[in-house]
C-alpha atoms as a PDB file:
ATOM      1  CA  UNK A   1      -4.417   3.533  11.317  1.00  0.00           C
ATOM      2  CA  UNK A   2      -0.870   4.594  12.989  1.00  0.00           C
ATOM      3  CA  UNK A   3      -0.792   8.548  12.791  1.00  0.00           C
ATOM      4  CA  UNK A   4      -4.722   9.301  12.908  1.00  0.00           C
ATOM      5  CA  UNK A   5      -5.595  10.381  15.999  1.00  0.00           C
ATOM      6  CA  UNK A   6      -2.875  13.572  15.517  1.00  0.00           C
ATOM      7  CA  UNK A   7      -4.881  15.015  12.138  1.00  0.00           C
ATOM      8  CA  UNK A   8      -6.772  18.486  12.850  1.00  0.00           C
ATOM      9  CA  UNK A   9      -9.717  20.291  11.821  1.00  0.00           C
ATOM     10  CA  UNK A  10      -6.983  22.123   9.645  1.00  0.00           C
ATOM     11  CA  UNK A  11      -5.246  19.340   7.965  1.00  0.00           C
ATOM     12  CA  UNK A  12      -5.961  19.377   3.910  1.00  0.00           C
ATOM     13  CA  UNK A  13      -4.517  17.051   0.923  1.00  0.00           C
ATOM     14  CA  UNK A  14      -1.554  19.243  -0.586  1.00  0.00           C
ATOM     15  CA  UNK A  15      -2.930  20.826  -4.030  1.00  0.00           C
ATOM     16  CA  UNK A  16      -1.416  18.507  -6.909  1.00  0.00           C
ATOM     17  CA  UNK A  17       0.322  20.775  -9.785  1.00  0.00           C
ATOM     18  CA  UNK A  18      -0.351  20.127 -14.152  1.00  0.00           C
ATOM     19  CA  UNK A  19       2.998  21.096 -16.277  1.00  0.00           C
ATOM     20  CA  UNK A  20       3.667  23.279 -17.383  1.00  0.00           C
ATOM     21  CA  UNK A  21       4.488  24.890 -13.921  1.00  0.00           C
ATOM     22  CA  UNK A  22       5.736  28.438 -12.659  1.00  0.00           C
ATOM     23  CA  UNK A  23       5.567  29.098  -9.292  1.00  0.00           C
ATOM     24  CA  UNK A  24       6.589  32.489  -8.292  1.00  0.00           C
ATOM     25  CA  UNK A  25       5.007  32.422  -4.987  1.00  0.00           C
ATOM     26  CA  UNK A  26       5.479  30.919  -1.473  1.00  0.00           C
ATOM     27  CA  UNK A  27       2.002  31.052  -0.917  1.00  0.00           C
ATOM     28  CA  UNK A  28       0.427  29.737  -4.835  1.00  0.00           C
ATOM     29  CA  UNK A  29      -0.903  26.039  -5.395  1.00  0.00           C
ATOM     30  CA  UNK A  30       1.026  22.578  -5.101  1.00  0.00           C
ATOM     31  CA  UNK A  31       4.110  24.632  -2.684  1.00  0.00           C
ATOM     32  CA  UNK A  32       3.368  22.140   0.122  1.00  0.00           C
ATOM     33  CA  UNK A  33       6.323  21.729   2.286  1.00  0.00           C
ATOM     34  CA  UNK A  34       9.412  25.055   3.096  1.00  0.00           C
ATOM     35  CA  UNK A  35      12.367  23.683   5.148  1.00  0.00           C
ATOM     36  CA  UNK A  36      14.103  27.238   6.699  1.00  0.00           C
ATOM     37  CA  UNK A  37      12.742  29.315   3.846  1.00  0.00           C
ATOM     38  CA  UNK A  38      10.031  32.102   4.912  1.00  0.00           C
ATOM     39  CA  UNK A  39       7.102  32.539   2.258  1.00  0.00           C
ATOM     40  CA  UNK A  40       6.832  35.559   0.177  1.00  0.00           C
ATOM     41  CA  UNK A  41       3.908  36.655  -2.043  1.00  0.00           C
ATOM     42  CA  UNK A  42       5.668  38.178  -5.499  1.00  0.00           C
ATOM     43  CA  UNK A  43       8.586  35.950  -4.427  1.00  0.00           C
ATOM     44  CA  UNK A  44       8.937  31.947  -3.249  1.00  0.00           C
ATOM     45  CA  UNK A  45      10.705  32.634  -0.492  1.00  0.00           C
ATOM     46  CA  UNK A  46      13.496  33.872   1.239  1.00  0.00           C
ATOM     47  CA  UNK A  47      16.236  31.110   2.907  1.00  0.00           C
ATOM     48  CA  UNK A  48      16.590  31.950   6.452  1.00  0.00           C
ATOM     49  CA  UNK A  49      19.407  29.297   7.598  1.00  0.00           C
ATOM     50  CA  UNK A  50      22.488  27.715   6.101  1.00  0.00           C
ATOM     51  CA  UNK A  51      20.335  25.715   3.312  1.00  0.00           C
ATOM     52  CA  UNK A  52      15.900  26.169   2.532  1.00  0.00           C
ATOM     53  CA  UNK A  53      14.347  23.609   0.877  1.00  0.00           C
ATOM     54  CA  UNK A  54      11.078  24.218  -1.086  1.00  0.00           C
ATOM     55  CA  UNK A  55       8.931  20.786  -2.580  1.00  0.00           C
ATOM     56  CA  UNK A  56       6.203  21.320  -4.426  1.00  0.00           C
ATOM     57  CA  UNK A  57       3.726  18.574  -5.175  1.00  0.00           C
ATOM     58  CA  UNK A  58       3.347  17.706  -9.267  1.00  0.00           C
ATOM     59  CA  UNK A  59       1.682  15.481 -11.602  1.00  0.00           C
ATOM     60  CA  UNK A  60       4.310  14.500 -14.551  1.00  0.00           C
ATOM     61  CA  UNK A  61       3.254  12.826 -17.453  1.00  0.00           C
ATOM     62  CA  UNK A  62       5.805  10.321 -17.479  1.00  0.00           C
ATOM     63  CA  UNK A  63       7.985  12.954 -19.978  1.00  0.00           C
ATOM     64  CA  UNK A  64      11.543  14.022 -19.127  1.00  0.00           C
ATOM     65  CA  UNK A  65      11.079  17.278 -17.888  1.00  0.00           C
ATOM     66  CA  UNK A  66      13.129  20.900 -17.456  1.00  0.00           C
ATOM     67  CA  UNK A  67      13.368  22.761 -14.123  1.00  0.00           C
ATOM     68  CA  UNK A  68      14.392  26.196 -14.090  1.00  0.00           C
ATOM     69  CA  UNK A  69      15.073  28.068 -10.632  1.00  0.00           C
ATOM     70  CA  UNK A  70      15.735  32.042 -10.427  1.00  0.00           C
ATOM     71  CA  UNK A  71      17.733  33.051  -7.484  1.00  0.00           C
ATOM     72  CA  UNK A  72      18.368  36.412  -6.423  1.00  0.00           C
ATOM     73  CA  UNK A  73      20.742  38.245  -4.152  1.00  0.00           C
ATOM     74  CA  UNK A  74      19.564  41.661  -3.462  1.00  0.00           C
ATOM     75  CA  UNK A  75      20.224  44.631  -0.921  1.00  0.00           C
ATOM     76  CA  UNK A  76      17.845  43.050   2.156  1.00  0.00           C
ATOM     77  CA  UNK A  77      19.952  39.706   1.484  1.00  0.00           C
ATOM     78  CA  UNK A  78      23.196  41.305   2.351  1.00  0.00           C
ATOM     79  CA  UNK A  79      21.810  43.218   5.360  1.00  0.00           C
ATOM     80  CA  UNK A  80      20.444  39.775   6.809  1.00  0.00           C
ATOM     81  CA  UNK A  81      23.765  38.805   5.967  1.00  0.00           C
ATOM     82  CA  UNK A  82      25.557  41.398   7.871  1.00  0.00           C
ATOM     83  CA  UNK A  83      23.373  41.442  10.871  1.00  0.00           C
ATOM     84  CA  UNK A  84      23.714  37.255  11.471  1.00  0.00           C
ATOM     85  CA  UNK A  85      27.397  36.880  10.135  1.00  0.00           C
ATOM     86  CA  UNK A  86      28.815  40.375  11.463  1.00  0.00           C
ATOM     87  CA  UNK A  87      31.994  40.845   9.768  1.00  0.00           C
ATOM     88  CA  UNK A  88      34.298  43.542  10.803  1.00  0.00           C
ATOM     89  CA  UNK A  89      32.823  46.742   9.261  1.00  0.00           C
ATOM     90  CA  UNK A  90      36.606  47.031   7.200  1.00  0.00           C
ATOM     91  CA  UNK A  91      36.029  43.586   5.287  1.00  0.00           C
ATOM     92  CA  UNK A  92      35.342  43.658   2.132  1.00  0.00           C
ATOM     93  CA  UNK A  93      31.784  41.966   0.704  1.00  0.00           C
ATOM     94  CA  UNK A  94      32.210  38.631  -0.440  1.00  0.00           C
ATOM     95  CA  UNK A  95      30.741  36.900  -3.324  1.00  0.00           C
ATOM     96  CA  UNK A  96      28.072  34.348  -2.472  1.00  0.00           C
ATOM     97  CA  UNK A  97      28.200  30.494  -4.263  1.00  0.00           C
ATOM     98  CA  UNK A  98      25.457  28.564  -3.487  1.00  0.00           C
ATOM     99  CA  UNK A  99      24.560  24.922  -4.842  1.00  0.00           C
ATOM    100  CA  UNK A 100      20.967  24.157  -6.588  1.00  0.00           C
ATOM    101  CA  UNK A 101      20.143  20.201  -5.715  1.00  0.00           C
ATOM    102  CA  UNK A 102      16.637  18.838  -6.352  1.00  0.00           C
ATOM    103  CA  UNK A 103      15.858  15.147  -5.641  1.00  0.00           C
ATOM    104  CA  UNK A 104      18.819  14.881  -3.234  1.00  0.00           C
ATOM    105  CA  UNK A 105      21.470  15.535  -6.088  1.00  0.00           C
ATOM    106  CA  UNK A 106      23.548  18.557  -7.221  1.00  0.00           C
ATOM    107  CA  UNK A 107      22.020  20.126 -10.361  1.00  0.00           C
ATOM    108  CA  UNK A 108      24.247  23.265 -10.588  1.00  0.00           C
ATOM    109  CA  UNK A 109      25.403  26.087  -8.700  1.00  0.00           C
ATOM    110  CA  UNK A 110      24.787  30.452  -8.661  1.00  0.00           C
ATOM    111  CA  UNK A 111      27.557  32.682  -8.109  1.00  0.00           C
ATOM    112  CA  UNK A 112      26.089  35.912  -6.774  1.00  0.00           C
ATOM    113  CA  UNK A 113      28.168  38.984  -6.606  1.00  0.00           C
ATOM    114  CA  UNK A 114      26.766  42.755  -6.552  1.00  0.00           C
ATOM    115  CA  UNK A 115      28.890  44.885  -8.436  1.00  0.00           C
ATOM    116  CA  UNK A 116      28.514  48.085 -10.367  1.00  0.00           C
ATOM    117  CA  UNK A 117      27.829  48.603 -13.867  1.00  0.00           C
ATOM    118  CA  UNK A 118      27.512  44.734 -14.238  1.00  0.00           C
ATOM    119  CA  UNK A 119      24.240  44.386 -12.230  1.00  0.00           C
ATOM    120  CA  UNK A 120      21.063  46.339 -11.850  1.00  0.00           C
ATOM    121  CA  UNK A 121      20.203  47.835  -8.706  1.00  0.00           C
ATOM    122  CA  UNK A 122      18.243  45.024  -7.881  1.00  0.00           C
ATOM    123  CA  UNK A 123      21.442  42.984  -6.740  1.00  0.00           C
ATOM    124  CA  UNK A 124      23.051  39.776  -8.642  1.00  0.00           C
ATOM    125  CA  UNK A 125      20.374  37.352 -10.128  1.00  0.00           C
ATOM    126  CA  UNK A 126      21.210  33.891 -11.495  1.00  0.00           C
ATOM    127  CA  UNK A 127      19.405  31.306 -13.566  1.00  0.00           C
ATOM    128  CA  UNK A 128      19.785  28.018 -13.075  1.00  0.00           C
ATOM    129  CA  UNK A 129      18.564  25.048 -15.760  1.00  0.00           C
ATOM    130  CA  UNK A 130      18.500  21.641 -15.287  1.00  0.00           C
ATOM    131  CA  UNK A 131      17.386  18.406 -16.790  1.00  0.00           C
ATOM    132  CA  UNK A 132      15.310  15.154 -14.343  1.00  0.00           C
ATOM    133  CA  UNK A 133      14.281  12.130 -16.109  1.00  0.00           C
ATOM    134  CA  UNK A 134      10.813  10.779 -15.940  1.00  0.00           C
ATOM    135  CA  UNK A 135      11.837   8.317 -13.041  1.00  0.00           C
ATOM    136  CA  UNK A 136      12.956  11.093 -11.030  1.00  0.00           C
ATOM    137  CA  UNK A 137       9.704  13.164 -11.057  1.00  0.00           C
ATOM    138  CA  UNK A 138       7.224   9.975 -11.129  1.00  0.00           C
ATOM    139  CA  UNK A 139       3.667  10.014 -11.438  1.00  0.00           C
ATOM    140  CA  UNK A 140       1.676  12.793  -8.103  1.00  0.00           C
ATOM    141  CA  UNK A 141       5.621  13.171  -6.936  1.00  0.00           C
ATOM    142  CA  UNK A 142       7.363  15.720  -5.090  1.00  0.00           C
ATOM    143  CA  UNK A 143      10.173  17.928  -6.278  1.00  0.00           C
ATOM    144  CA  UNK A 144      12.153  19.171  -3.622  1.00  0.00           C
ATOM    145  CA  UNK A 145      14.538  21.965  -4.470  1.00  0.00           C
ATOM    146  CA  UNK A 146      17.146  23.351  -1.915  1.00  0.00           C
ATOM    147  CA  UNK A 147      19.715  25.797  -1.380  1.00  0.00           C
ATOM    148  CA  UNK A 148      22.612  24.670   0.023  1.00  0.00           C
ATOM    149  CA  UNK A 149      26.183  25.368   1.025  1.00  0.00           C
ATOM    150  CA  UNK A 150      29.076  24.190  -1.114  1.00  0.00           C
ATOM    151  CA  UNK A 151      32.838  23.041  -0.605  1.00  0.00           C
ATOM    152  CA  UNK A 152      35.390  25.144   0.240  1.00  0.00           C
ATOM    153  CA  UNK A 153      38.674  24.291  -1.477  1.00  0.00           C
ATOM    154  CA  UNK A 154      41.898  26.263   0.051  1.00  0.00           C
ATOM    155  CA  UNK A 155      41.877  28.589  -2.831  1.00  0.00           C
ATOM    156  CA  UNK A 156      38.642  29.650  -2.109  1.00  0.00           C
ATOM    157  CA  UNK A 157      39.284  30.814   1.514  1.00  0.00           C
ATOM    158  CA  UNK A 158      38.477  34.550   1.638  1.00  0.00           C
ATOM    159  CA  UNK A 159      37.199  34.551  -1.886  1.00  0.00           C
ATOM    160  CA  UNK A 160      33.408  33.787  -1.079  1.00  0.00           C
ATOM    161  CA  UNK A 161      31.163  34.107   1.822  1.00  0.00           C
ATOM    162  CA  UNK A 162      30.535  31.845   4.213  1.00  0.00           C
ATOM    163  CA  UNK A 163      26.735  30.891   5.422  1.00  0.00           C
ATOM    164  CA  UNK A 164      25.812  31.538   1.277  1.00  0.00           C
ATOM    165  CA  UNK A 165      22.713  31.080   1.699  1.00  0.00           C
ATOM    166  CA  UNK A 166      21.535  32.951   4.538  1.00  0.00           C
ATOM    167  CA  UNK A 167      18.803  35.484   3.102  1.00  0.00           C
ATOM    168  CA  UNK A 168      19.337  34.606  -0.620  1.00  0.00           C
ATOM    169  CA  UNK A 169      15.931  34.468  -2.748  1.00  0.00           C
ATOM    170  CA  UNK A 170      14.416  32.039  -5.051  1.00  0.00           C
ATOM    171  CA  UNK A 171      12.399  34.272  -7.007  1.00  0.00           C
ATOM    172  CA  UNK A 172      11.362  31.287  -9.300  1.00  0.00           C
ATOM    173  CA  UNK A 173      10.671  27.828 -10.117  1.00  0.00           C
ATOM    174  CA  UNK A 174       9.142  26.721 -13.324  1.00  0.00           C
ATOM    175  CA  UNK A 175       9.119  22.877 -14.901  1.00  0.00           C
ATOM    176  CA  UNK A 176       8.347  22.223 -18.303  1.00  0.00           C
ATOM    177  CA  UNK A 177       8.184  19.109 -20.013  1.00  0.00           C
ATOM    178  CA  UNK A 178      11.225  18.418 -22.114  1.00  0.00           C
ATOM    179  CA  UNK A 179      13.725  16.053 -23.421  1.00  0.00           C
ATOM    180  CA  UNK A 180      17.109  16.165 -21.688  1.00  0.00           C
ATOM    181  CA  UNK A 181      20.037  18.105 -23.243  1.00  0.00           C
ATOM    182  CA  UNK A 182      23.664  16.234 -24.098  1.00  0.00           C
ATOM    183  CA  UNK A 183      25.444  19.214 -23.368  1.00  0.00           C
ATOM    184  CA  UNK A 184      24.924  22.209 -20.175  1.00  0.00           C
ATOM    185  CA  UNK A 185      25.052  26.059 -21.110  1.00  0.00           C
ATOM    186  CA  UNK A 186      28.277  27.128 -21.565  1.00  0.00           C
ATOM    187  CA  UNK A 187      27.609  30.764 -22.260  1.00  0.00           C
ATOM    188  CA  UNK A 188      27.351  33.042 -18.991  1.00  0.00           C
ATOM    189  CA  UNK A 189      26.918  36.419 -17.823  1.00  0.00           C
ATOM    190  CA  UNK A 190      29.926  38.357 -16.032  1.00  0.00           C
ATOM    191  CA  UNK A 191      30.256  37.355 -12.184  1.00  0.00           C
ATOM    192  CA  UNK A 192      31.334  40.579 -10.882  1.00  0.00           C
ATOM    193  CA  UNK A 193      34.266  38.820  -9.278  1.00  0.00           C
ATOM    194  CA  UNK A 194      37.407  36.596 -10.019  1.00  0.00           C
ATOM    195  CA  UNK A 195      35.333  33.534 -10.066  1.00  0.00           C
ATOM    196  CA  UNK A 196      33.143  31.194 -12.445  1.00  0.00           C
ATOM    197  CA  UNK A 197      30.649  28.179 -12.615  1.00  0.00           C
ATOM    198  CA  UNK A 198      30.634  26.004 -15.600  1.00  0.00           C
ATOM    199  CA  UNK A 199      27.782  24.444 -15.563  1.00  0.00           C
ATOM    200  CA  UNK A 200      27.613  20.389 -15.583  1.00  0.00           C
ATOM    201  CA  UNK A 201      28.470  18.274 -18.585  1.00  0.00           C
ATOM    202  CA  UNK A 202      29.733  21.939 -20.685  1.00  0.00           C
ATOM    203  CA  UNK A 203      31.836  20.646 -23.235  1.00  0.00           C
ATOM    204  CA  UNK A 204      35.354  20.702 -22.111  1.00  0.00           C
ATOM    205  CA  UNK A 205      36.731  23.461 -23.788  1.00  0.00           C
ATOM    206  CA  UNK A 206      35.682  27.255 -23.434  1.00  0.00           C
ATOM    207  CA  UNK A 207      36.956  31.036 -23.300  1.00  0.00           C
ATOM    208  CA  UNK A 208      37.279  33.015 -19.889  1.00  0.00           C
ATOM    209  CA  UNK A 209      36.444  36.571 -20.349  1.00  0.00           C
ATOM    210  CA  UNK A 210      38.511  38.423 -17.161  1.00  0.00           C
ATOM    211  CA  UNK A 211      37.653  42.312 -16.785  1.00  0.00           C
ATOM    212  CA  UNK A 212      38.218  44.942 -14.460  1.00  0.00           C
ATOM    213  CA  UNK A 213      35.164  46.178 -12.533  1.00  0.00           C
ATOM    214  CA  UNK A 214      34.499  48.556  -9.230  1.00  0.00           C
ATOM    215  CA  UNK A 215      32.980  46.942  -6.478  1.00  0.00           C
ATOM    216  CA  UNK A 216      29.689  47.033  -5.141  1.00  0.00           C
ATOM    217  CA  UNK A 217      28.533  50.211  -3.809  1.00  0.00           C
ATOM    218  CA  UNK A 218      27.838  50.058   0.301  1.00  0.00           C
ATOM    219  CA  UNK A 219      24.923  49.417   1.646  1.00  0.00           C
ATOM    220  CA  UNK A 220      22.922  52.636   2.873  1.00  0.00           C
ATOM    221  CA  UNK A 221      23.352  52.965   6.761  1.00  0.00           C
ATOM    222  CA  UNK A 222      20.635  54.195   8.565  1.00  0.00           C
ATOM    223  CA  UNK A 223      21.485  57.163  11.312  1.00  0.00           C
ATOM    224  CA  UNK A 224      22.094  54.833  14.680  1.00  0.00           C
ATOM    225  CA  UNK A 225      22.903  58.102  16.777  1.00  0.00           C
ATOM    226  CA  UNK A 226      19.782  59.468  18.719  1.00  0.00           C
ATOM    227  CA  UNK A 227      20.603  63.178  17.327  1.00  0.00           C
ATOM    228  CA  UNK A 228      21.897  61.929  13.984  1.00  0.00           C
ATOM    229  CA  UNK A 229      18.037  60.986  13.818  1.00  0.00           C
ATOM    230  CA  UNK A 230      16.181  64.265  14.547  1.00  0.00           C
ATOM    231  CA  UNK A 231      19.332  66.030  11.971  1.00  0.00           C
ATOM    232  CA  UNK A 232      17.968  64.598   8.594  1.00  0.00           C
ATOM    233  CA  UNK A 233      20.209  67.026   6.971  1.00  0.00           C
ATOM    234  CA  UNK A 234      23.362  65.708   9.205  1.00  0.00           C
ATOM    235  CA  UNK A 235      22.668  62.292   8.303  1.00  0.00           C
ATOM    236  CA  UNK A 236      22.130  63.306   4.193  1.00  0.00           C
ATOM    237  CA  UNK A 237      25.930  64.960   4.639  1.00  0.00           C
ATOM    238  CA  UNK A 238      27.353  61.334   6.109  1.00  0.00           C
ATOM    239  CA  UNK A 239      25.826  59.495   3.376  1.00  0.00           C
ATOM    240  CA  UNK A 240      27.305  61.274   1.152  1.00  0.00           C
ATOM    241  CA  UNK A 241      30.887  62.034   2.732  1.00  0.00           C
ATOM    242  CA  UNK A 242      30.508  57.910   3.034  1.00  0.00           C
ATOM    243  CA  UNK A 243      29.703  57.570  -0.749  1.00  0.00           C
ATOM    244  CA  UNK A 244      32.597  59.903  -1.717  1.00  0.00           C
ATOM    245  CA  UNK A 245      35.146  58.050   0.110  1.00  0.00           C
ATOM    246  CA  UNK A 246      33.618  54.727  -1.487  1.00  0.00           C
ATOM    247  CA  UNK A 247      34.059  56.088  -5.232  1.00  0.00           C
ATOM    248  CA  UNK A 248      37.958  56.910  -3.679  1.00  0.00           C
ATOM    249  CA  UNK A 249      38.537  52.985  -2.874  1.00  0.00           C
ATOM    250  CA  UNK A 250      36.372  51.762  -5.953  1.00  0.00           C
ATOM    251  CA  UNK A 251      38.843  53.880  -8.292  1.00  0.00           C
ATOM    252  CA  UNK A 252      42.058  52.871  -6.902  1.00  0.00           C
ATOM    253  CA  UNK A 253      41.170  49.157  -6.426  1.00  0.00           C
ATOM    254  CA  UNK A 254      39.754  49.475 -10.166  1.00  0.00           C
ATOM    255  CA  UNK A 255      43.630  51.496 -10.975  1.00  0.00           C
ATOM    256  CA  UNK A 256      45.696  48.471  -9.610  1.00  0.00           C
ATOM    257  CA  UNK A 257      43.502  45.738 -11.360  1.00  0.00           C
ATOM    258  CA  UNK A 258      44.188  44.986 -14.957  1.00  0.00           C
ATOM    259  CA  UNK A 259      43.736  40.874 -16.773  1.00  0.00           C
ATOM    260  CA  UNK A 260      47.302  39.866 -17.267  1.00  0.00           C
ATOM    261  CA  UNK A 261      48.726  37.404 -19.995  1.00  0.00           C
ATOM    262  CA  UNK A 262      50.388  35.096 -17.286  1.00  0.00           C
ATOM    263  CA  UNK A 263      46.844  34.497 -15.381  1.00  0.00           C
ATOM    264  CA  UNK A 264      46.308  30.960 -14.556  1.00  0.00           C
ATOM    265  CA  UNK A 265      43.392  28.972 -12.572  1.00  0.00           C
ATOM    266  CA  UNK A 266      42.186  26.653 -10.139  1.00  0.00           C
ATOM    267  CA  UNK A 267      39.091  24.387 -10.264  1.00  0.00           C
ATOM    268  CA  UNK A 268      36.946  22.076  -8.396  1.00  0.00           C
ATOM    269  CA  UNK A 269      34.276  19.568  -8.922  1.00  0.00           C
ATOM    270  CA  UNK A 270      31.403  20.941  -6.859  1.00  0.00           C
ATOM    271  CA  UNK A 271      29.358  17.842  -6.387  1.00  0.00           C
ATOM    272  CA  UNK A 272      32.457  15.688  -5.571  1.00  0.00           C
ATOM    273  CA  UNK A 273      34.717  18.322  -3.797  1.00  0.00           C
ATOM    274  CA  UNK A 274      37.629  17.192  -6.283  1.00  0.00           C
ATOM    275  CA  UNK A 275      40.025  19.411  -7.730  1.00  0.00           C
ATOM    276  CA  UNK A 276      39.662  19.486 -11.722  1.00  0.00           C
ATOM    277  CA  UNK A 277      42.969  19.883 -13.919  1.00  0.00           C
ATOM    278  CA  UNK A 278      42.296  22.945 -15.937  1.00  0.00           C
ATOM    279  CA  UNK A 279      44.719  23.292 -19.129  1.00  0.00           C
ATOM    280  CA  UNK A 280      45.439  26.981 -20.233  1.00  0.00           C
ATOM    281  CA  UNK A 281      45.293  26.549 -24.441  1.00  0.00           C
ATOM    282  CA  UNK A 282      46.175  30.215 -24.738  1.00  0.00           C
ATOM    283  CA  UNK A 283      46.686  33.296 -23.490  1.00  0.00           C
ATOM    284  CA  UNK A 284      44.634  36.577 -25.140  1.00  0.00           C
ATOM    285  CA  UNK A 285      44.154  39.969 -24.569  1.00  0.00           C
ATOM    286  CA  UNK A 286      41.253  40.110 -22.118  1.00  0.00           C
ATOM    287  CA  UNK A 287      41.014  36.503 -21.089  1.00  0.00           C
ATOM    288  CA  UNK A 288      41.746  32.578 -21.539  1.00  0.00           C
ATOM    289  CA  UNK A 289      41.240  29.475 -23.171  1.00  0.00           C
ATOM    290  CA  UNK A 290      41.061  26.894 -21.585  1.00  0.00           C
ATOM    291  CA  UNK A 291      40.455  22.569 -21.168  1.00  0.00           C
ATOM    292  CA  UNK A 292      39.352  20.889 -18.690  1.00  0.00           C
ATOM    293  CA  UNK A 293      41.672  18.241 -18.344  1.00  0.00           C
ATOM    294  CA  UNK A 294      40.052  16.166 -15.948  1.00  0.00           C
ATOM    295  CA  UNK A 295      36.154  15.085 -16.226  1.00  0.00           C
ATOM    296  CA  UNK A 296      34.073  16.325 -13.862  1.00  0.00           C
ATOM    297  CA  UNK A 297      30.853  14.760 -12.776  1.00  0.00           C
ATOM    298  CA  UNK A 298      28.980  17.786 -11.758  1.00  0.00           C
ATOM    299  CA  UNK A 299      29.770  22.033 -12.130  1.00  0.00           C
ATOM    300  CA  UNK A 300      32.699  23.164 -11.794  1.00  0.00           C
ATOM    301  CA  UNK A 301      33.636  26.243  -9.960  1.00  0.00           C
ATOM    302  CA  UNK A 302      36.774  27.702 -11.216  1.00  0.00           C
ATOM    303  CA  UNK A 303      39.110  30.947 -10.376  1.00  0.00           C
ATOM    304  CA  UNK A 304      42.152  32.938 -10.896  1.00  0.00           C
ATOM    305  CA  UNK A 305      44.980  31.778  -9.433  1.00  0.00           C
ATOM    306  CA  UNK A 306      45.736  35.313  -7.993  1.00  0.00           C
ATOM    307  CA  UNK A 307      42.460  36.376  -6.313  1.00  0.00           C
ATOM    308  CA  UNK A 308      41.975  40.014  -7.440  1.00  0.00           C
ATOM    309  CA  UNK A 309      38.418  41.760  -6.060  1.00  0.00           C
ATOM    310  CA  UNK A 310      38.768  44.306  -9.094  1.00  0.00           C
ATOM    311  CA  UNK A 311      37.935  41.348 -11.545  1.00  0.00           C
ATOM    312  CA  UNK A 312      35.155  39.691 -12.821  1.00  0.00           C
ATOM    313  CA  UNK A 313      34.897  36.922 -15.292  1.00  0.00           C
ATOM    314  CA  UNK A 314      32.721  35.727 -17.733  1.00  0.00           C
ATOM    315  CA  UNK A 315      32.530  32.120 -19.198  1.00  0.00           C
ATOM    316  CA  UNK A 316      31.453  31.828 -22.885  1.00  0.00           C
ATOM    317  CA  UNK A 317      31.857  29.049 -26.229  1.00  0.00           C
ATOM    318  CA  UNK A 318      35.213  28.174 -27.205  1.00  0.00           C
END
């Protein structure tokens, strides 16, 4: 047989997975294959490169069936981040938006944005839900579920981070049998920033929430000087001379940033890359309503027409 003579003493048959299924580590049963995603033990794994892939190996019944995926940006992703990207230390940080595709195919997208008062400390987590049909998860198949980067309209340039992925977490991946849903979430938490994701086939009309917010807090720096490091108390004063002059920007940025009535949008079709005609039904104190006036075939990333870093917005039901 073509391909024996390279099997090892090591080789085994990957572990075959019942539903209902939650995986929250790299290392459990029926994770058999990690494409640029390193292993963790209380998480899946952690996506070292511009996209990670994680399959797992399952048994469905035949049944429609629910995936869920958690992903998680939190303090050690933005420090990977910084040390591979290396932005100039006076640019602000950028939100991440990273696509969710399993089977080959866009499911959804996760905006992740750290921002005070609207996330814990733990950094900017997102759940993601989607619906596969019985075909698509046949019989002992394999569900592959990746990260990936996502298109960048010319609206979007400078509003989100490029290389996304790079460090971001997938805490979680649970399947569950279920019968596919007519209509995707609508209802959201706030961003943290001037951007949204509908998710795919929301009805077409909804409300954006737009609020003022600070930005995230810096990152702790460690002391990089050689004397810095034997002067504890030296390097307690910087921290905190740094943190002061951090609440300073985070108040004025917050001052100058307030939802206007003439706010407007742009949109785009993240599995196509088309733009998507958003109508503005009215204007209200504190946000929009809005129609999308073009279908769109998979979610829909959409943001203010005047990016503003002191806003975030929320999606919710019409």
């Amino acid at each position: 047989m073509i391909g024996a003579w390279f099997a090892t003493d090591y080789d085994a048959a990957p572990t075959v997975i019942e539903l209902p299924i939650d995986i929250d580590s790299g290392r459990a049963d029926g994770v058999c294959i990690v494409d640029q995603v390193l292993r963790g033990t209380g998480i899946v794994g952690r996506v070292t490169g511009d996209y990670g892939a994680v399959g797992l190996k399952v048994r469905s019944p035949g049944v429609a069936t629910r995936v869920t995926v958690v992903v998680h940006l939190d303090e050690l992703a933005t420090r990977w981040w910084s040390d591979r990207v290396r932005p100039p230390r006076t640019a602000p940080e950028l939100p991440r938006l990273v696509l969710i595709r399993a089977q080959g195919e866009v499911r959804g997208a996760a905006l992740l944005a750290r921002r005070q008062g609207l996330r814990r400390a733990g950094g900017a987590k997102v759940t993601v839900e989607f619906d596969l049909t019985a075909e698509e998860l046949d019989g002992d198949g394999l569900l592959m579920v990746e990260l990936a980067e996502p298109p960048r309209p010319e609206w979007a340039a400078g509003r989100i981070a490029t290389r996304a992925a790079l460090g971001v977490r997938i805490d979680r991946i649970s399947v569950r049998a279920q019968e596919p849903t007519t209509a995707g979430t609508v209802a959201t938490d706030p961003t943290g920033c001037d951007l949204a994701v509908l998710a795919a086939n929301a009805p077409e009309s909804f409300r954006l929430d737009v609020s003022a917010v600070p930005p995230a807090p810096p990152l702790p720096r460690s002391p990089s000087h050689t004397w810095t490091r034997r002067k504890p108390a030296r390097a307690g004063f910087k921290v905190l001379r740094a943190a002061r002059r951090a609440g300073t920007r985070v108040a004025a940025e917050v001052a100058k940033s307030r939802p206007g009535a003439e706010l407007g949008v742009h949109a785009i079709d993240l599995l196509t890359g088309v733009p998507v005609r958003v109508e503005v039904v009215r204007h209200r104190p504190g946000g929009l309503d809005l129609r999308l006036a073009d279908p769109a075939r998979g979610p829909v990333l959409i943001g203010l027409d005047h990016a503003d870093r002191g806003l975030s917005c929320r999606i919710a039901p019409a």
